[in-house]
C-alpha atoms as a PDB file:
ATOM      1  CA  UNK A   1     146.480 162.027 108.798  1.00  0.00           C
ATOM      2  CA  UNK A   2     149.756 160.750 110.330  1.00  0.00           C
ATOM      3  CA  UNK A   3     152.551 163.591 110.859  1.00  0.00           C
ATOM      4  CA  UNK A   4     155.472 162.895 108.811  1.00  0.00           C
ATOM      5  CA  UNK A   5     157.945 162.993 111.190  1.00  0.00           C
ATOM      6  CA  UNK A   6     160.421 159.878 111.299  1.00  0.00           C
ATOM      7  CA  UNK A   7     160.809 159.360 115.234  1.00  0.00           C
ATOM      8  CA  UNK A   8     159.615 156.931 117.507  1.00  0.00           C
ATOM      9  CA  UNK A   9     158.680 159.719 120.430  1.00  0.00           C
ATOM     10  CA  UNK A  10     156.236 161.229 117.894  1.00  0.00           C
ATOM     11  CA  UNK A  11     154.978 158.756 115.418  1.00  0.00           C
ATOM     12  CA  UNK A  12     151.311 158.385 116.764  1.00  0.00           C
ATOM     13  CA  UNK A  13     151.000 162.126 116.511  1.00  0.00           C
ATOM     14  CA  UNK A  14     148.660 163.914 113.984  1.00  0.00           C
ATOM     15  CA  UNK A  15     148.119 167.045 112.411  1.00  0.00           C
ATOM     16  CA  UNK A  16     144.927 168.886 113.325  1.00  0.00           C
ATOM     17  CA  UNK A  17     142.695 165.146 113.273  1.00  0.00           C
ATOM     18  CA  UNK A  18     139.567 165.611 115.418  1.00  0.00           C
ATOM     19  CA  UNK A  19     139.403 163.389 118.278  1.00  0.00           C
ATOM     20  CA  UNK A  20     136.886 161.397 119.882  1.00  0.00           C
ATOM     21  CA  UNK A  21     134.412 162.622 122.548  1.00  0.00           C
ATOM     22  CA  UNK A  22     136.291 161.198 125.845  1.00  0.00           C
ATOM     23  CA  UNK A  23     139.464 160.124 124.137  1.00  0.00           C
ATOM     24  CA  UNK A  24     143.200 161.161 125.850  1.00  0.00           C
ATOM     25  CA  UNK A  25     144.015 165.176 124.135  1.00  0.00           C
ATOM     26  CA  UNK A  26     145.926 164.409 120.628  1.00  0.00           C
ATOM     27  CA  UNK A  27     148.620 166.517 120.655  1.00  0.00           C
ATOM     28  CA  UNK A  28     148.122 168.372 117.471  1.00  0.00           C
ATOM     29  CA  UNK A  29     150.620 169.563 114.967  1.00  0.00           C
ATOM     30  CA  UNK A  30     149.858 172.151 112.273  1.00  0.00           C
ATOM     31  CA  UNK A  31     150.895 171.187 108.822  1.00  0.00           C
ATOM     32  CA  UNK A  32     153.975 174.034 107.997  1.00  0.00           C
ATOM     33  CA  UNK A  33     155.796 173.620 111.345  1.00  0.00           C
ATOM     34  CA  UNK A  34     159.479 172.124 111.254  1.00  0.00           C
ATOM     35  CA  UNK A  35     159.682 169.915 114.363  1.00  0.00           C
ATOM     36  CA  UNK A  36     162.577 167.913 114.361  1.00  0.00           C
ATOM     37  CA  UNK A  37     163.067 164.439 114.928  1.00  0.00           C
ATOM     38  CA  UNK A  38     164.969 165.056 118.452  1.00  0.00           C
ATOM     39  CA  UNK A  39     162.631 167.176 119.640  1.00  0.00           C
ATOM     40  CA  UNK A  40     160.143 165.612 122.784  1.00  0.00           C
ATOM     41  CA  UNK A  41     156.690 166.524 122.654  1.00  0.00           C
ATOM     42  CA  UNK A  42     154.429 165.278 125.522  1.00  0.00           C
ATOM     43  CA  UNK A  43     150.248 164.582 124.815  1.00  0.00           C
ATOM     44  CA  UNK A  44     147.422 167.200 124.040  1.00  0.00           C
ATOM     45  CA  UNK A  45     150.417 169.433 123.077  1.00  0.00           C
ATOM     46  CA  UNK A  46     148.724 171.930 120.337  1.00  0.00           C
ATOM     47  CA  UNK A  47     151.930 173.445 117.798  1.00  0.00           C
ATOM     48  CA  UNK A  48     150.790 176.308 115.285  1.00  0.00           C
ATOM     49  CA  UNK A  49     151.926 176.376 111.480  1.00  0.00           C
ATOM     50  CA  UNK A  50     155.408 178.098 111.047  1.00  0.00           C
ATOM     51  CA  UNK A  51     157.289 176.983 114.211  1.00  0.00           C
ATOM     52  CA  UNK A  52     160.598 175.962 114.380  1.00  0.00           C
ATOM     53  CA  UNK A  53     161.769 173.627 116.823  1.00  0.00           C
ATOM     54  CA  UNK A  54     164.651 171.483 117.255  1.00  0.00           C
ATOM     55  CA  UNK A  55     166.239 169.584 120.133  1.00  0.00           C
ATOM     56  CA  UNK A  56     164.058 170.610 122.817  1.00  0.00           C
ATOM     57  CA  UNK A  57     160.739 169.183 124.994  1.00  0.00           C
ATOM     58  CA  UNK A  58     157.724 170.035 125.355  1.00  0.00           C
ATOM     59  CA  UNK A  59     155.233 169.025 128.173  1.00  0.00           C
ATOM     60  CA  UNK A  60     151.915 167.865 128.601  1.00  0.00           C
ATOM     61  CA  UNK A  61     148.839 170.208 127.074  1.00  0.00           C
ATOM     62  CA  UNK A  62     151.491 173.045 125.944  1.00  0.00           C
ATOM     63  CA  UNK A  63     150.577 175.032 123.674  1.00  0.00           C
ATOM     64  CA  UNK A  64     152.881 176.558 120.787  1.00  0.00           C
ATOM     65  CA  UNK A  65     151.982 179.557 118.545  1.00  0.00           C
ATOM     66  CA  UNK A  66     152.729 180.713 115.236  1.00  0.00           C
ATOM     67  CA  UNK A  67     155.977 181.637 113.954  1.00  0.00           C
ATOM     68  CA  UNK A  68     158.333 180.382 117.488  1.00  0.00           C
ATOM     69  CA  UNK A  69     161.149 179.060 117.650  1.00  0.00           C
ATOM     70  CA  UNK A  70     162.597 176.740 120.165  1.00  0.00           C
ATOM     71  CA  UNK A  71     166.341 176.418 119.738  1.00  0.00           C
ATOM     72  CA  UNK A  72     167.958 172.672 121.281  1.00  0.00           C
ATOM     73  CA  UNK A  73     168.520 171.902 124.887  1.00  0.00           C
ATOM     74  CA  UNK A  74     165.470 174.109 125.567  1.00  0.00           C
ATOM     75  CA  UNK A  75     162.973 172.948 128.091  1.00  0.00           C
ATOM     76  CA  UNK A  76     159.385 174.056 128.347  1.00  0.00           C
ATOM     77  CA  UNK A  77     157.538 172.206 131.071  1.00  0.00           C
ATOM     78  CA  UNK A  78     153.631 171.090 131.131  1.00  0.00           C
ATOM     79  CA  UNK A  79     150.970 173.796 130.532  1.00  0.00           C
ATOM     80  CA  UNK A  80     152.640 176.130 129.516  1.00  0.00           C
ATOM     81  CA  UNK A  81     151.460 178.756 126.817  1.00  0.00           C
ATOM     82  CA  UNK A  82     154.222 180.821 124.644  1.00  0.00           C
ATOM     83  CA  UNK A  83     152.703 183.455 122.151  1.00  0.00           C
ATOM     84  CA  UNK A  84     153.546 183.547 118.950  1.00  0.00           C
ATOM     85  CA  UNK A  85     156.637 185.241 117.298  1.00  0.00           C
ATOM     86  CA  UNK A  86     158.976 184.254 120.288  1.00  0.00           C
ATOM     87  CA  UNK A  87     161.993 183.087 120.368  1.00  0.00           C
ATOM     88  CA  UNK A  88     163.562 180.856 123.145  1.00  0.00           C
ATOM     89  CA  UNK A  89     167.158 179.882 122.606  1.00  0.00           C
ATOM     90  CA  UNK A  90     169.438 176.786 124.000  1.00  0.00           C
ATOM     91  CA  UNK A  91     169.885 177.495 127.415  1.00  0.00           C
ATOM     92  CA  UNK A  92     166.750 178.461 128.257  1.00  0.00           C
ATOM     93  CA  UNK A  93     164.072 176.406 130.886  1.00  0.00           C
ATOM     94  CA  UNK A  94     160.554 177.157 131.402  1.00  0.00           C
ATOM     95  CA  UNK A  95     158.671 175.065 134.326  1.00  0.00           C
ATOM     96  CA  UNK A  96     155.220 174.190 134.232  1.00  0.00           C
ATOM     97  CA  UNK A  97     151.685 176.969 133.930  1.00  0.00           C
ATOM     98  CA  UNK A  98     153.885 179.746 132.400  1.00  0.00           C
ATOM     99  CA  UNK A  99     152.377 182.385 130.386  1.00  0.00           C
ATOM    100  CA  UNK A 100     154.802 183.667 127.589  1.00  0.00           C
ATOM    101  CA  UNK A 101     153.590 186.813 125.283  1.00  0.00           C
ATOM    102  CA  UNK A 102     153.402 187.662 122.206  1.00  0.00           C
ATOM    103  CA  UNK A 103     156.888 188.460 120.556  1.00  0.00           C
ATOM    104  CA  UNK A 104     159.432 187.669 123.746  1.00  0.00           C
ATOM    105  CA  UNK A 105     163.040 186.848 122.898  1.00  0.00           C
ATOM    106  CA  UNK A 106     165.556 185.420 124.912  1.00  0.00           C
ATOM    107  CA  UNK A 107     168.970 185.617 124.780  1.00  0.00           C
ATOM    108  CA  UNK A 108     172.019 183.089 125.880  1.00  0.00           C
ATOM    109  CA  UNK A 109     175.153 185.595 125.730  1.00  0.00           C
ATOM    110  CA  UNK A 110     176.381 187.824 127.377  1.00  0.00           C
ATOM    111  CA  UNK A 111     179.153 188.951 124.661  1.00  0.00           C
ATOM    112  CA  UNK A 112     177.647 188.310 121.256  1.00  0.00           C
ATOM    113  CA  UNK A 113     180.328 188.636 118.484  1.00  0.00           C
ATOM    114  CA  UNK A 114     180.073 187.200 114.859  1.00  0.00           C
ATOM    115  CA  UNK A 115     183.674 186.351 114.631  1.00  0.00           C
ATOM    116  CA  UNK A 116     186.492 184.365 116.447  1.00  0.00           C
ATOM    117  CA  UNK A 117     189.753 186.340 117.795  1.00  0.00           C
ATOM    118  CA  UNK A 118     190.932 184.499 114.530  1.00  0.00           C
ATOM    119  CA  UNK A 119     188.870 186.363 112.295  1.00  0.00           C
ATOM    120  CA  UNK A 120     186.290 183.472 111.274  1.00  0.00           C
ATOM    121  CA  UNK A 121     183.728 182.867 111.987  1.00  0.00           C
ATOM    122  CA  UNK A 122     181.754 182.127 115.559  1.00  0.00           C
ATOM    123  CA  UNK A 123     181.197 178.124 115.857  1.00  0.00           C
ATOM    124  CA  UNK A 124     179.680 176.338 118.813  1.00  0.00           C
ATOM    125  CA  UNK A 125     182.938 176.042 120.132  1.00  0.00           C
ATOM    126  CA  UNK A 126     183.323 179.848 120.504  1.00  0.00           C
ATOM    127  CA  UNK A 127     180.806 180.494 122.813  1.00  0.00           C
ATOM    128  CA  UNK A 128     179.344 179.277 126.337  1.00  0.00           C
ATOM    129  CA  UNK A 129     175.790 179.110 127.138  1.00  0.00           C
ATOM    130  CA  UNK A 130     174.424 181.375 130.020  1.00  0.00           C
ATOM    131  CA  UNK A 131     171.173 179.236 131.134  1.00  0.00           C
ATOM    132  CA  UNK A 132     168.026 181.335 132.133  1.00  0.00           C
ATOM    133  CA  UNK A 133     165.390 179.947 134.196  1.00  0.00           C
ATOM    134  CA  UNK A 134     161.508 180.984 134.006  1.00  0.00           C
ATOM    135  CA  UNK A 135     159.563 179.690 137.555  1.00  0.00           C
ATOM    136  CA  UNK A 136     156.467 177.614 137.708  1.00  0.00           C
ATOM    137  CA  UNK A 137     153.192 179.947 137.225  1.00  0.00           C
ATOM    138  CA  UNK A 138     155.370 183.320 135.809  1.00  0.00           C
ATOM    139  CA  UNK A 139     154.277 185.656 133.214  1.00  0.00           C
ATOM    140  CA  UNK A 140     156.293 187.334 131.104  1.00  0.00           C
ATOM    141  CA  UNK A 141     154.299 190.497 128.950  1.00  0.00           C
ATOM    142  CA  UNK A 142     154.296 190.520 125.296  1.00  0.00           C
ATOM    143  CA  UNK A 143     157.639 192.201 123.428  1.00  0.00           C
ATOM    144  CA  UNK A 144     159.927 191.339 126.223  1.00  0.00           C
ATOM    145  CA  UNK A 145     163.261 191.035 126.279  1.00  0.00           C
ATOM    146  CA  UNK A 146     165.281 188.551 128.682  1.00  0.00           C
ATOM    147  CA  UNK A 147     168.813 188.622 129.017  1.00  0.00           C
ATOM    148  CA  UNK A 148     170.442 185.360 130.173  1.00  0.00           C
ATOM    149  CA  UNK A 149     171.577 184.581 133.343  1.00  0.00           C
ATOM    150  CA  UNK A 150     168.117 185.580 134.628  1.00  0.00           C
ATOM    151  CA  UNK A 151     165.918 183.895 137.206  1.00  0.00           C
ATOM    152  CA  UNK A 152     161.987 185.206 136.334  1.00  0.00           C
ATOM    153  CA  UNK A 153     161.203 183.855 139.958  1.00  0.00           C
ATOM    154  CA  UNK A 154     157.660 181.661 140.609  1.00  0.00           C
ATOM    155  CA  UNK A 155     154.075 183.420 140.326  1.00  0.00           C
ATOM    156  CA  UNK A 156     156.035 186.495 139.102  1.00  0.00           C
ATOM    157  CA  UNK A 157     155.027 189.143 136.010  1.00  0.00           C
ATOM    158  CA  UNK A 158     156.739 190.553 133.704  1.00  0.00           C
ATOM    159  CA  UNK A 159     155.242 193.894 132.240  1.00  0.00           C
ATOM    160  CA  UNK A 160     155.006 194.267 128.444  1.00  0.00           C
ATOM    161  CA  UNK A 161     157.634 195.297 126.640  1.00  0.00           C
ATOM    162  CA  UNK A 162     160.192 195.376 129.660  1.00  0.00           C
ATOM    163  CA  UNK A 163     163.774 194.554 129.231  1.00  0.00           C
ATOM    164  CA  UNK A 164     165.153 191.955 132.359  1.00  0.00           C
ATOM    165  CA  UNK A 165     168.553 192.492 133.214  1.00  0.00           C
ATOM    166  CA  UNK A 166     168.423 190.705 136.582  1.00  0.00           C
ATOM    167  CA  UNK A 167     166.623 188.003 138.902  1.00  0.00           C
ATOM    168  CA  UNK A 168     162.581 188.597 139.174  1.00  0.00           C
ATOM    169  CA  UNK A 169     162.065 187.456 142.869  1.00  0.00           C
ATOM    170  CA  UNK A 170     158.759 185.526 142.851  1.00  0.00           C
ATOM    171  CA  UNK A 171     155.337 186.802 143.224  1.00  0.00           C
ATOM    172  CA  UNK A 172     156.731 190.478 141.839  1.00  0.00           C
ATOM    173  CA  UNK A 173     155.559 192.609 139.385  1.00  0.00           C
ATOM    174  CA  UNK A 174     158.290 194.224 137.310  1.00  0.00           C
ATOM    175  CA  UNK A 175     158.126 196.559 134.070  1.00  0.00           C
ATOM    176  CA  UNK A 176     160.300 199.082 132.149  1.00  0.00           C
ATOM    177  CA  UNK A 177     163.775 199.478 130.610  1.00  0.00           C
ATOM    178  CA  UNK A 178     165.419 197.704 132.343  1.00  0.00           C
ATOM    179  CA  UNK A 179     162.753 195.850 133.975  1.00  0.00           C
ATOM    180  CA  UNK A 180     162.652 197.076 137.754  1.00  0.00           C
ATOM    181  CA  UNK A 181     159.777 196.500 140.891  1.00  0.00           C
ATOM    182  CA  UNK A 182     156.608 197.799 140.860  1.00  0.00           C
ATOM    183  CA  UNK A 183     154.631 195.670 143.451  1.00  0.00           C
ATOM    184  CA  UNK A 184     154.097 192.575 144.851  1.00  0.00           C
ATOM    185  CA  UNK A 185     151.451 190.208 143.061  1.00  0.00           C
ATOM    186  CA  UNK A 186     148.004 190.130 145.202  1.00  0.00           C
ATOM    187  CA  UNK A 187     146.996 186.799 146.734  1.00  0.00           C
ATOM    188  CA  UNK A 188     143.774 185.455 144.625  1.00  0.00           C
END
C-alpha cells in the first residue's frame, strides 16, 4: 500500500508493507500518524500510529514511537530512537545514535506566557526560539524534562525522570531535580 502523503520526498514510502529478503530497509509508516508533507524522512525510518510531525527530518533507520510529536525546524539525526509519548518542539536538534525515553518533553522558552503585553493572544511573532542541542550517542531517561538552552553533551545520560536546567558535559551521568552529576560514564 502506498502512503497517502502528497510529497515528492516521501512518495515511494509505505505503510507497514513487508519487504524483500535483501532489499534496502522501507521506511515504514503506521497508518494513524499525521506526517506532513514538509516533513524529511530518510530510509528504513520505522514511525508508530498516532505521531504528529510537521516540518522536521528524520534520518536514516530512526525509529519513532507512538503518540510523539515533532514540532517544525526540529532535527533528529540517523539512528536515533525516541520513546513514545515525547514531545520535541521547534528548536530542538538531536544528532545521530541517541536514545530518547519514554515520555521526555522539551521545551523552547524560557518565559512562556499565553498573551501579548497587548492582551491577545501569543503569535509566532511574540516569542523567540531558545535552540537545545542533544550530542551524538546521549541518553536521556524516560519522564525527563529539558529546558532549552541546554547542551545534553556526547555519550552522556540522563537519569529518569530528571529535570535539566543546564549543559550535560559529555560522557556524564546526571539525575534528579534539577538534574545534577553523579559520575562519569565507564569506558566499554
Amino acid at each position: 500500500m502506498k502512503n497517502q502523503i502528497e510529497s515528492n520526498e516521501i512518495d515511494d514510502f509505505v505503510i507497514a508493507e513487508e519487504r524483500e529478503e535483501g532489499e534496502a530497509p522501507q521506511t515504514l509508516l503506521a497508518e494513524f500518524s499525521r506526517i506532513a508533507p514538509d516533513v524529511r524522512i530518510g530510509e528504513g525510518v520505522c514511525i508508530f500510529a498516532f505521531t504528529n510531525l510537521y516540518g522536521c527530518s528524520i534520518g536514516n533507520n530512526s525509529k519513532i514511537g507512538t503518540f510523539v510529536e515533532i514540532q517544525k525546524n526540529a532535527e533528529v539525526g540517523k539512528n536515533v530512537k525516541i520513546s513514545s509519548h515525547t514531545f520535541i518542539c521547534e528548536g530542538v536538534k538531536i544528532e545521530d545514535d541517541v536514545f530518547i525515553g519514554h515520555n521526555v518533553s522539551f521545551i523552547n522558552d524560557k518565559h512562556p506566557r499565553a498573551t501579548n503585553v497587548s492582551g491577545g493572544l501569543q503569535t509566532e511573532a511574540d516569542w523567540h526560539i531558545v535552540p537545545t542541542f542533544v550530542k551524538r550517542g546521549a541518553s536521556i531517561g524516560t519522564s525527563s524534562t529539558i529546558l532549552c538552552g541546554v547542551t545534553i553533551g556526547e555519550s552522556s545520560i540522563v537519569g529518569a525522570g530528571s529535570v535539566v536546567t543546564r549543559d550535560v558535559p559529555p560522557n556524564t551521568i546526571v539525575a534528579g531535580n534539577p538534574a545534577r552529576f553523579l559520575k562519569l560514564v565507564e569506558e566499554a
